[in-house]
PDB file of N, CA and C in Angstrom:
ATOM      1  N   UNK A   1     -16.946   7.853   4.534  1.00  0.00           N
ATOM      2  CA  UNK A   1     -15.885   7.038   5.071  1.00  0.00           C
ATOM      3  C   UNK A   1     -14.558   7.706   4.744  1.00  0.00           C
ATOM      4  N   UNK A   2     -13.816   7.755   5.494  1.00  0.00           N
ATOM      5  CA  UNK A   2     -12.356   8.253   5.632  1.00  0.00           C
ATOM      6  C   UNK A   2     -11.238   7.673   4.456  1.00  0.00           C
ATOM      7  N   UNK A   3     -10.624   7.881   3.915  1.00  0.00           N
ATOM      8  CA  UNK A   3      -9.562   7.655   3.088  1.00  0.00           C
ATOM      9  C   UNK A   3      -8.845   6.187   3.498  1.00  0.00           C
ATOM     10  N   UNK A   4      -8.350   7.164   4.850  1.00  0.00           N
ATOM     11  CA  UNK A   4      -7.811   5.822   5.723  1.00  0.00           C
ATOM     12  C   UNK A   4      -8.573   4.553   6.054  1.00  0.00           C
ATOM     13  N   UNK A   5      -9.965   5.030   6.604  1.00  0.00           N
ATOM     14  CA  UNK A   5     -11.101   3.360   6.514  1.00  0.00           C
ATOM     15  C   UNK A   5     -11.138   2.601   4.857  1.00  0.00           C
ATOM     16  N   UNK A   6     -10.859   3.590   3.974  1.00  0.00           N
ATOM     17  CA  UNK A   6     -11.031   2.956   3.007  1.00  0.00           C
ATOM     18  C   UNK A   6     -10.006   1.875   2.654  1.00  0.00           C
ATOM     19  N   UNK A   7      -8.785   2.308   2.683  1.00  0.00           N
ATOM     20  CA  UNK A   7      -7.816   1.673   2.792  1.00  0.00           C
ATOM     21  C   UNK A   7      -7.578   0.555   3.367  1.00  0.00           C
ATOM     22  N   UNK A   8      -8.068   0.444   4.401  1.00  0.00           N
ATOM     23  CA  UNK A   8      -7.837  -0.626   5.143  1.00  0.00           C
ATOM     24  C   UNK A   8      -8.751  -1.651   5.276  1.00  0.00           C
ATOM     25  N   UNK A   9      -9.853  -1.164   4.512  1.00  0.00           N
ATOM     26  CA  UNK A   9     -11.303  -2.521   4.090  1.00  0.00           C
ATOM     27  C   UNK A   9     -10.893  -3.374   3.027  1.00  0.00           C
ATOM     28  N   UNK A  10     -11.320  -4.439   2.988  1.00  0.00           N
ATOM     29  CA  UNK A  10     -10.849  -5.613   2.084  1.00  0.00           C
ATOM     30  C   UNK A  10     -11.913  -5.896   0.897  1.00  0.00           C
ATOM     31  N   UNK A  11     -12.448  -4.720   0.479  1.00  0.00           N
ATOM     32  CA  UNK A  11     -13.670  -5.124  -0.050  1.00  0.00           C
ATOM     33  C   UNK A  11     -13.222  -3.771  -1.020  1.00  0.00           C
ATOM     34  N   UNK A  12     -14.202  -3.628  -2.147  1.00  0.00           N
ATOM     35  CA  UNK A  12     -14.886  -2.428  -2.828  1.00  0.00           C
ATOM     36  C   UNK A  12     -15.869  -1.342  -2.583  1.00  0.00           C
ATOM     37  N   UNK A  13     -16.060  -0.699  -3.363  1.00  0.00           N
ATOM     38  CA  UNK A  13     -17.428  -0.150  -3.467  1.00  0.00           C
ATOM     39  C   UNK A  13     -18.537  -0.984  -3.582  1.00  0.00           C
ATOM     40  N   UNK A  14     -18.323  -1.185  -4.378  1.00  0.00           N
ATOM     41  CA  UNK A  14     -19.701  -1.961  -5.119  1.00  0.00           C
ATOM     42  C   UNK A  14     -19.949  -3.090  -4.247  1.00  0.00           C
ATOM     43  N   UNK A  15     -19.539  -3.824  -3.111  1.00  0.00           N
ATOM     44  CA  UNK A  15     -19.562  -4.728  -2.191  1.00  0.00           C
ATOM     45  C   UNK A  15     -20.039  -3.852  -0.945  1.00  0.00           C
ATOM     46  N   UNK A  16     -19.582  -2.599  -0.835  1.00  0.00           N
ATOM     47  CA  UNK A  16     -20.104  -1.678   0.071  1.00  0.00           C
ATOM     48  C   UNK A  16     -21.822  -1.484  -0.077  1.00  0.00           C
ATOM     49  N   UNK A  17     -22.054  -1.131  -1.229  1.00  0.00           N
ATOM     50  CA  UNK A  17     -23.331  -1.170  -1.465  1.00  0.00           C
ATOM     51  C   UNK A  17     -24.060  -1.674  -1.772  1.00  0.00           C
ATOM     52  N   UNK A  18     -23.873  -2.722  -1.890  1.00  0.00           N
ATOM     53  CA  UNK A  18     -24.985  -4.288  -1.624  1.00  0.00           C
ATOM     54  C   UNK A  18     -24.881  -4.584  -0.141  1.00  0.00           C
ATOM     55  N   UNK A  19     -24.032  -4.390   0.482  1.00  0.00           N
ATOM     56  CA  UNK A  19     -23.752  -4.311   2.131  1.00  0.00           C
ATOM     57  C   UNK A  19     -25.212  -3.448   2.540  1.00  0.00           C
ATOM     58  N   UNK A  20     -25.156  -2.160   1.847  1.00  0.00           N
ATOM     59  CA  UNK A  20     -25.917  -1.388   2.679  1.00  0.00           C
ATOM     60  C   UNK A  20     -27.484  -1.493   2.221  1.00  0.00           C
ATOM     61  N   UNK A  21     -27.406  -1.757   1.206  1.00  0.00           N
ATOM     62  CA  UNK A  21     -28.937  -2.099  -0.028  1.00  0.00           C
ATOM     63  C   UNK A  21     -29.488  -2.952  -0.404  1.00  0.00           C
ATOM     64  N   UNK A  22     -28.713  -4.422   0.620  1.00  0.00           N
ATOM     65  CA  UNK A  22     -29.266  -5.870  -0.178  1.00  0.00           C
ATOM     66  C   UNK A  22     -29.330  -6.467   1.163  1.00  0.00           C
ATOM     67  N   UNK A  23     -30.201  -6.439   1.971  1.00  0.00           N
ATOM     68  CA  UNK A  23     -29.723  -7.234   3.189  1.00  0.00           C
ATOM     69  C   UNK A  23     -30.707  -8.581   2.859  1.00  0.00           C
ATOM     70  N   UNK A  24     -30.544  -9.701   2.897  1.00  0.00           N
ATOM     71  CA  UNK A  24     -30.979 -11.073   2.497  1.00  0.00           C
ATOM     72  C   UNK A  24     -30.986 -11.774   3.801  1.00  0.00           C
ATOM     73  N   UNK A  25     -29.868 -12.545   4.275  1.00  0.00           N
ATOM     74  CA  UNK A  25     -30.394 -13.949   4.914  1.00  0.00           C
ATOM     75  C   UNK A  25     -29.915 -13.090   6.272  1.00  0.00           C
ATOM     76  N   UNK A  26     -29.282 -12.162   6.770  1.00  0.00           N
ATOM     77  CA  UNK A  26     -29.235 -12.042   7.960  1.00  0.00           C
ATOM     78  C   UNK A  26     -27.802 -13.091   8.733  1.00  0.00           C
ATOM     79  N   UNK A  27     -27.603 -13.634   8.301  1.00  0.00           N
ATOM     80  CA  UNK A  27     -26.263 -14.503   8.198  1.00  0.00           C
ATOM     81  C   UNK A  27     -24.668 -14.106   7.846  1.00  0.00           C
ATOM     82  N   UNK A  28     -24.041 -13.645   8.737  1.00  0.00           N
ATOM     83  CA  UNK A  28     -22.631 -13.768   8.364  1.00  0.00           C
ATOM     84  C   UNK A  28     -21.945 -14.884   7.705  1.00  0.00           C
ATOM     85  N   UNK A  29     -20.972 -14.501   6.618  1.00  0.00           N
ATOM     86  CA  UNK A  29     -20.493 -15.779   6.335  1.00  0.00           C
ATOM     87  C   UNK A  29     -19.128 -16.435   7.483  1.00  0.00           C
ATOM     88  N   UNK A  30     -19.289 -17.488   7.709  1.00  0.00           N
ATOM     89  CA  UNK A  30     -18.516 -17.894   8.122  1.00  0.00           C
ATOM     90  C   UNK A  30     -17.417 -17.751   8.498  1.00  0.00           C
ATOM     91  N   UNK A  31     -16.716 -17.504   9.105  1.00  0.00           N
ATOM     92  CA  UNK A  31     -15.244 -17.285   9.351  1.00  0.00           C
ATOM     93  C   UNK A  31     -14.181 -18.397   8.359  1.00  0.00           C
ATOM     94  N   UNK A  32     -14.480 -19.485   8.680  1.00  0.00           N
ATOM     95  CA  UNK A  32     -13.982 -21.036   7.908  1.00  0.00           C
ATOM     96  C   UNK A  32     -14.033 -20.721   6.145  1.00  0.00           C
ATOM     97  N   UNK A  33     -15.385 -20.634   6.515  1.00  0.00           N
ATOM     98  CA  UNK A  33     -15.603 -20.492   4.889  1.00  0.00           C
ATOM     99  C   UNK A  33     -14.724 -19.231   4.070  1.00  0.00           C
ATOM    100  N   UNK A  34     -14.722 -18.207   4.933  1.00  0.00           N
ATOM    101  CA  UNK A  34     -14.403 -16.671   4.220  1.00  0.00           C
ATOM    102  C   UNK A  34     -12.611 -17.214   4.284  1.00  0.00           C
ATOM    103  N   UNK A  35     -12.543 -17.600   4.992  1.00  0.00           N
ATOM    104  CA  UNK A  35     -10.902 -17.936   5.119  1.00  0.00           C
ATOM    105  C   UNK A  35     -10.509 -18.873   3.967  1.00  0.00           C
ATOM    106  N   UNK A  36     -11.560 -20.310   3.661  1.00  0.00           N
ATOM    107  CA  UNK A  36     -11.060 -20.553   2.347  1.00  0.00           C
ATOM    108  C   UNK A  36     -11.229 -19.931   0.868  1.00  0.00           C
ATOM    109  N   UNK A  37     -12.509 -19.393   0.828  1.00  0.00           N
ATOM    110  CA  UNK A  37     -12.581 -18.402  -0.412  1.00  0.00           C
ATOM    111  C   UNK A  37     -11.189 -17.600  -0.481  1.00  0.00           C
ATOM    112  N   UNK A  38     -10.522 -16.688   0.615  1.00  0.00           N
ATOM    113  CA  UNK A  38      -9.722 -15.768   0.451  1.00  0.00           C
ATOM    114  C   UNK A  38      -8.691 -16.487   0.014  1.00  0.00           C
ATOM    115  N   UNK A  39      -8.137 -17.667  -0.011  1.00  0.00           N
ATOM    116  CA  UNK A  39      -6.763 -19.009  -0.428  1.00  0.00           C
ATOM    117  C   UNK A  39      -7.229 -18.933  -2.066  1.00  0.00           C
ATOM    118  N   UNK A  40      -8.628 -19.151  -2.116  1.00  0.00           N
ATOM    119  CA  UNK A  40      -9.063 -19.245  -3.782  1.00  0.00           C
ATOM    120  C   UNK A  40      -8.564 -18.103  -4.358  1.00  0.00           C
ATOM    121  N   UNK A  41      -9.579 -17.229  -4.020  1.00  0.00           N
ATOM    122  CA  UNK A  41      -9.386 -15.806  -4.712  1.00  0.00           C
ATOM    123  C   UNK A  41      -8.020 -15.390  -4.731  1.00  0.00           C
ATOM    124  N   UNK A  42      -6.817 -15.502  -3.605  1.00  0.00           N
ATOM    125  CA  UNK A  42      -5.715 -15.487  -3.706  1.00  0.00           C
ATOM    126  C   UNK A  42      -4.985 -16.321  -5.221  1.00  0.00           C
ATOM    127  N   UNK A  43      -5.442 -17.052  -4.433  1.00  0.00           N
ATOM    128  CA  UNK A  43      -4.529 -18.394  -6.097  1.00  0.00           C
ATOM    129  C   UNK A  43      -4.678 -18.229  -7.462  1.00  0.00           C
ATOM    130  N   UNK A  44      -6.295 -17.371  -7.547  1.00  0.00           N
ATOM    131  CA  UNK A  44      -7.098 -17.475  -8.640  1.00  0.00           C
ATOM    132  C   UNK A  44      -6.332 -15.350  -9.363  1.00  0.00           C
ATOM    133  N   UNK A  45      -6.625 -14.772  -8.471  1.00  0.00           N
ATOM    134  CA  UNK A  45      -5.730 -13.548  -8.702  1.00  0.00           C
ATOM    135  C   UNK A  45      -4.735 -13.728  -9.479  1.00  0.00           C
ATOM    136  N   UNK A  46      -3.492 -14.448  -8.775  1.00  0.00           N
ATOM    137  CA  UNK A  46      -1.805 -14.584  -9.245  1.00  0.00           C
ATOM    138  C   UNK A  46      -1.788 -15.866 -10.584  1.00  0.00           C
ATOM    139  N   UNK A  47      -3.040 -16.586 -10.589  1.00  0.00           N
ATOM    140  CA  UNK A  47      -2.590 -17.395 -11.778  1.00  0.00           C
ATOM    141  C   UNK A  47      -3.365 -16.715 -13.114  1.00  0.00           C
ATOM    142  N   UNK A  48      -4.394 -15.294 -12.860  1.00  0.00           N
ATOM    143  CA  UNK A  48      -5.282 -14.537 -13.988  1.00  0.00           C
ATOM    144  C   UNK A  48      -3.749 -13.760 -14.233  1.00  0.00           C
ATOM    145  N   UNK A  49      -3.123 -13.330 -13.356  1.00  0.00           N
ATOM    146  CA  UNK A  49      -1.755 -12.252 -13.973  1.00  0.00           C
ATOM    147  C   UNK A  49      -0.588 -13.277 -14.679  1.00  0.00           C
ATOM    148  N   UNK A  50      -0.475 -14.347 -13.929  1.00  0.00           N
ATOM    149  CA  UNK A  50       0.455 -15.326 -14.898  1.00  0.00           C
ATOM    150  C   UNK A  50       0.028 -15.482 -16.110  1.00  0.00           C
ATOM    151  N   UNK A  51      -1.331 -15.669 -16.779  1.00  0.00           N
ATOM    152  CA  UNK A  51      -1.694 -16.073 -17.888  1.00  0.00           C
ATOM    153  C   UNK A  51      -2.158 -14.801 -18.281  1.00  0.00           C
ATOM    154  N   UNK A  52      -1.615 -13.224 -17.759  1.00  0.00           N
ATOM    155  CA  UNK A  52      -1.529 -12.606 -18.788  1.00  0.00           C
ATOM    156  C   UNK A  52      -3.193 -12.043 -18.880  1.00  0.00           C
ATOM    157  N   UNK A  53      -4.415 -12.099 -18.103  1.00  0.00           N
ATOM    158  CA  UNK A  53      -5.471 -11.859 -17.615  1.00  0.00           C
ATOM    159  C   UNK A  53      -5.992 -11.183 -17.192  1.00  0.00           C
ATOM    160  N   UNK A  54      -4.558 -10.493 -16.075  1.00  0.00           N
ATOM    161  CA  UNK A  54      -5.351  -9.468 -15.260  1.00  0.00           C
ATOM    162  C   UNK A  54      -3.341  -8.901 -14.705  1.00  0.00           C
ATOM    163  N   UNK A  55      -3.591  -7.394 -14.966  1.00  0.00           N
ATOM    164  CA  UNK A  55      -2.779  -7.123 -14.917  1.00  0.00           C
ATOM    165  C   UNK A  55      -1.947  -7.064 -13.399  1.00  0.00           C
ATOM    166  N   UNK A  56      -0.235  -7.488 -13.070  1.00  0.00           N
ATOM    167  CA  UNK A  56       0.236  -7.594 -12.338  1.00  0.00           C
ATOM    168  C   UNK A  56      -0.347  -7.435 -11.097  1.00  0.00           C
ATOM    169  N   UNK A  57      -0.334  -5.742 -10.846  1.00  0.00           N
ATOM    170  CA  UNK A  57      -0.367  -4.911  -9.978  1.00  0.00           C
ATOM    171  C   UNK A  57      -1.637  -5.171  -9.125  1.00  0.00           C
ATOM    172  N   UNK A  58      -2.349  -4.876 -10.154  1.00  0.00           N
ATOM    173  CA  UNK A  58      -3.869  -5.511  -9.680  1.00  0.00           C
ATOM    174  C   UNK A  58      -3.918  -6.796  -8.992  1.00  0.00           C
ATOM    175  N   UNK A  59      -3.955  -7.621  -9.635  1.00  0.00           N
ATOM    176  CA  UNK A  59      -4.075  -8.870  -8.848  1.00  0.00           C
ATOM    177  C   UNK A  59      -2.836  -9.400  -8.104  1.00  0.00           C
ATOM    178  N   UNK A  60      -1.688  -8.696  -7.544  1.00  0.00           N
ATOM    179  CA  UNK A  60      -1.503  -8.674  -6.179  1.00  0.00           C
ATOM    180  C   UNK A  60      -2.249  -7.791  -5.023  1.00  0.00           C
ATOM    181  N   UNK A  61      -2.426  -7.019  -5.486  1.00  0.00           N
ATOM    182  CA  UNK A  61      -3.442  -6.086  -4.742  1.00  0.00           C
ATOM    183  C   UNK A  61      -4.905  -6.981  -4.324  1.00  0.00           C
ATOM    184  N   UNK A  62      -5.298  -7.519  -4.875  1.00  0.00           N
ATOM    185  CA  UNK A  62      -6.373  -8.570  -4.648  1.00  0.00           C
ATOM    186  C   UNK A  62      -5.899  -9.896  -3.912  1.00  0.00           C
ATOM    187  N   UNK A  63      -4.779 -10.201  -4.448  1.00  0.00           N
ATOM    188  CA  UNK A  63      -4.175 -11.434  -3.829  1.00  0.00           C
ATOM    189  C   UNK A  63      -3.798 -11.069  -2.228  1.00  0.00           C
ATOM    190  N   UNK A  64      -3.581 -10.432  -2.183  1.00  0.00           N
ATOM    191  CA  UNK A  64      -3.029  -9.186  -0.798  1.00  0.00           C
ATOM    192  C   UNK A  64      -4.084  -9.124   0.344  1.00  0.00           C
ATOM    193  N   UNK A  65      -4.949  -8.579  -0.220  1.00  0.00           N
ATOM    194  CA  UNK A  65      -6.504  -8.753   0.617  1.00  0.00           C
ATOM    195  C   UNK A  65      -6.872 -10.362   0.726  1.00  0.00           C
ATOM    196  N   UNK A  66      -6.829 -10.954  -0.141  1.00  0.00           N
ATOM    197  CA  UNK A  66      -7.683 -12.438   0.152  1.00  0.00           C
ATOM    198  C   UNK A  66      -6.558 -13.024   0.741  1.00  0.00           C
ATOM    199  N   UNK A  67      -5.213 -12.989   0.637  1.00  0.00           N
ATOM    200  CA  UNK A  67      -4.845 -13.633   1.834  1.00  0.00           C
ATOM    201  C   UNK A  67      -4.777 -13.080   3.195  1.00  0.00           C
ATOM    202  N   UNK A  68      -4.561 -12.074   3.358  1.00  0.00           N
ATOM    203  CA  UNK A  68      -5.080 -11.498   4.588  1.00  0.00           C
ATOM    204  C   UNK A  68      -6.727 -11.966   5.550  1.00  0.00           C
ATOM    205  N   UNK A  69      -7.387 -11.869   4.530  1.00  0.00           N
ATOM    206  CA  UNK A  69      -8.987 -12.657   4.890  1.00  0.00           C
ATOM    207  C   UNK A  69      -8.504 -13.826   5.098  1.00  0.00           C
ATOM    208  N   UNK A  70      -7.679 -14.798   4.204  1.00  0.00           N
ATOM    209  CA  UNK A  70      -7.158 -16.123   4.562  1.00  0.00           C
ATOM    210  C   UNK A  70      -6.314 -16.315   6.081  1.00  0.00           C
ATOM    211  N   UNK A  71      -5.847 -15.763   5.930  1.00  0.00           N
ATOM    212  CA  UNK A  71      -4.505 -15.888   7.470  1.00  0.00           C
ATOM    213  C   UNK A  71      -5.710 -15.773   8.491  1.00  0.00           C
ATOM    214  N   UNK A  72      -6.857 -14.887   8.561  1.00  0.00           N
ATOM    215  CA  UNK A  72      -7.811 -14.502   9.919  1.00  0.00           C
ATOM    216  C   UNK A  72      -7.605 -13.620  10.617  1.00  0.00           C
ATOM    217  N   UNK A  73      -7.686 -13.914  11.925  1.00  0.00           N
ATOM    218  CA  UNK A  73      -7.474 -12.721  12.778  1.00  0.00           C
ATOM    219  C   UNK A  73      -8.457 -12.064  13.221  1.00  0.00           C
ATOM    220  N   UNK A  74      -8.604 -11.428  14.531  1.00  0.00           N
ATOM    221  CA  UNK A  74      -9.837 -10.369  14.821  1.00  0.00           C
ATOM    222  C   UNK A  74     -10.289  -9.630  13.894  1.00  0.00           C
ATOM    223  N   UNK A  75      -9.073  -8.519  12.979  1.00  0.00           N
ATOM    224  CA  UNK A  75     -10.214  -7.448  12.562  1.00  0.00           C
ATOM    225  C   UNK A  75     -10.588  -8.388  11.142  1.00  0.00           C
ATOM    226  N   UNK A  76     -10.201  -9.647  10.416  1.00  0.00           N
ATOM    227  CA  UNK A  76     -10.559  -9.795   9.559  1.00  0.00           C
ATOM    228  C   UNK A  76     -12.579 -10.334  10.366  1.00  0.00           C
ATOM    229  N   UNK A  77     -12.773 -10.898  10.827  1.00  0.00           N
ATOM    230  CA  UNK A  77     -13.615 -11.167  11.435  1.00  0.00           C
ATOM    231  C   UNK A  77     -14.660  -9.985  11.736  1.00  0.00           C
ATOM    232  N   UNK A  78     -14.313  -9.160  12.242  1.00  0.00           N
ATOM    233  CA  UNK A  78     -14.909  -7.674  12.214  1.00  0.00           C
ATOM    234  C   UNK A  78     -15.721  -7.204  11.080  1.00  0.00           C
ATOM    235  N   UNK A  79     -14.472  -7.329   9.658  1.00  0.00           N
ATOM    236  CA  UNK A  79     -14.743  -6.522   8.847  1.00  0.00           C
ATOM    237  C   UNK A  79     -16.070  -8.065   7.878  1.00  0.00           C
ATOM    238  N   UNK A  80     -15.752  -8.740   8.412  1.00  0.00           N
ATOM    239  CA  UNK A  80     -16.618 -10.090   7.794  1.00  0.00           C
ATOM    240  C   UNK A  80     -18.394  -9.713   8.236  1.00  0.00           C
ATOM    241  N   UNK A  81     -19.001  -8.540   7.437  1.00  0.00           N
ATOM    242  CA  UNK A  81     -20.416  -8.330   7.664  1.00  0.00           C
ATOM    243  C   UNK A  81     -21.364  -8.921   6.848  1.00  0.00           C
ATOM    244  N   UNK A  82     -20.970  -9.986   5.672  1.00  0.00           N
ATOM    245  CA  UNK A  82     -21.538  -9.693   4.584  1.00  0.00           C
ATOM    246  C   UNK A  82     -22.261 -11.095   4.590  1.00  0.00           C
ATOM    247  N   UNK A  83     -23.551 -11.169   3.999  1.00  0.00           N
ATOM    248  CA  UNK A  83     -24.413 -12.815   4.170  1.00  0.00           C
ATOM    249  C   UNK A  83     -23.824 -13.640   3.533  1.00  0.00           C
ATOM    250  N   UNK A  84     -24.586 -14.666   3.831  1.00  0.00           N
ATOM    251  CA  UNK A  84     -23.938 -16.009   2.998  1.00  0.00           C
ATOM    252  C   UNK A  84     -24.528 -15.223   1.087  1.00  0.00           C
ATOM    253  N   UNK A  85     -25.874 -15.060   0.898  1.00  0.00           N
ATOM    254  CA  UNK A  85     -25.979 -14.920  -0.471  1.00  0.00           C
ATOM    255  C   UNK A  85     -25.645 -13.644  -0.956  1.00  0.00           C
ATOM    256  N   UNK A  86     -24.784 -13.257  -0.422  1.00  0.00           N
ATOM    257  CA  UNK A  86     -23.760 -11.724  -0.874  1.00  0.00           C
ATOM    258  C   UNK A  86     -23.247 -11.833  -2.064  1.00  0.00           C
ATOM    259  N   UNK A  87     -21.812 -13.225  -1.232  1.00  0.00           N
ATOM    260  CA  UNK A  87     -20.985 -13.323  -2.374  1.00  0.00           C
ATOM    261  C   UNK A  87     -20.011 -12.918  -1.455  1.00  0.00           C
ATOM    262  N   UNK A  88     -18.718 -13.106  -1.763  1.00  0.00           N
ATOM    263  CA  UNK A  88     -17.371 -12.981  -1.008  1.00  0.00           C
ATOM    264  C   UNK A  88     -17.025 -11.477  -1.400  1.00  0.00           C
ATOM    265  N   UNK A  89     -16.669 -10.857  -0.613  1.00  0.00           N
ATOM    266  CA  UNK A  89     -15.853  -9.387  -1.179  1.00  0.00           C
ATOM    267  C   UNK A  89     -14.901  -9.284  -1.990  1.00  0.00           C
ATOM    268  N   UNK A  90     -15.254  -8.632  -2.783  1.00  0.00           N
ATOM    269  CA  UNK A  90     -13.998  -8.399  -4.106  1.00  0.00           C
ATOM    270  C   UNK A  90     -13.153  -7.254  -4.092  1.00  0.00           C
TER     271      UNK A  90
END
């Protein structure tokens, strides 16, 4: 994968390869659903760096991606391959 694809995926490695090595229910998650996880994981990011948890940078960088998954949109939908018993992309 390209530098640039990398960049622009909302996910990890390690979410990459349970993508490619764990296939389970055959089920996309939801659009609805992935959109509220990404509000969590957003909220949950910026209040681990408020309390000093998880450093700044980082968890805007995470907060960044999950609201982006939150807001929607085509390519978030696109890039939404992953089953319900995956687990949300980190």
């Amino acid at each position: 994968m390209s530098k640039a694809a990398e960049r622009s995926q909302l996910w990890g490695g390690e979410t990459e390869k349970a993508v490619a090595n764990f296939p389970v229910s055959g089920e996309p998650i939801p659009v609805p659903v992935a959109r509220w996880l990404g509000r969590i994981k957003a909220a949950a990011a910026r209040v681990n760096a408020e309390l000093e948890l998880l450093d700044p940078e980082v968890a805007e960088r995470i907060a960044g991606a999950a609201d982006r998954i939150a807001a929607g949109g085509a390519t978030i939908r696109r890039q939404l391959t992953h089953h319900l018993t995956r687990g949300f992309p980190s």
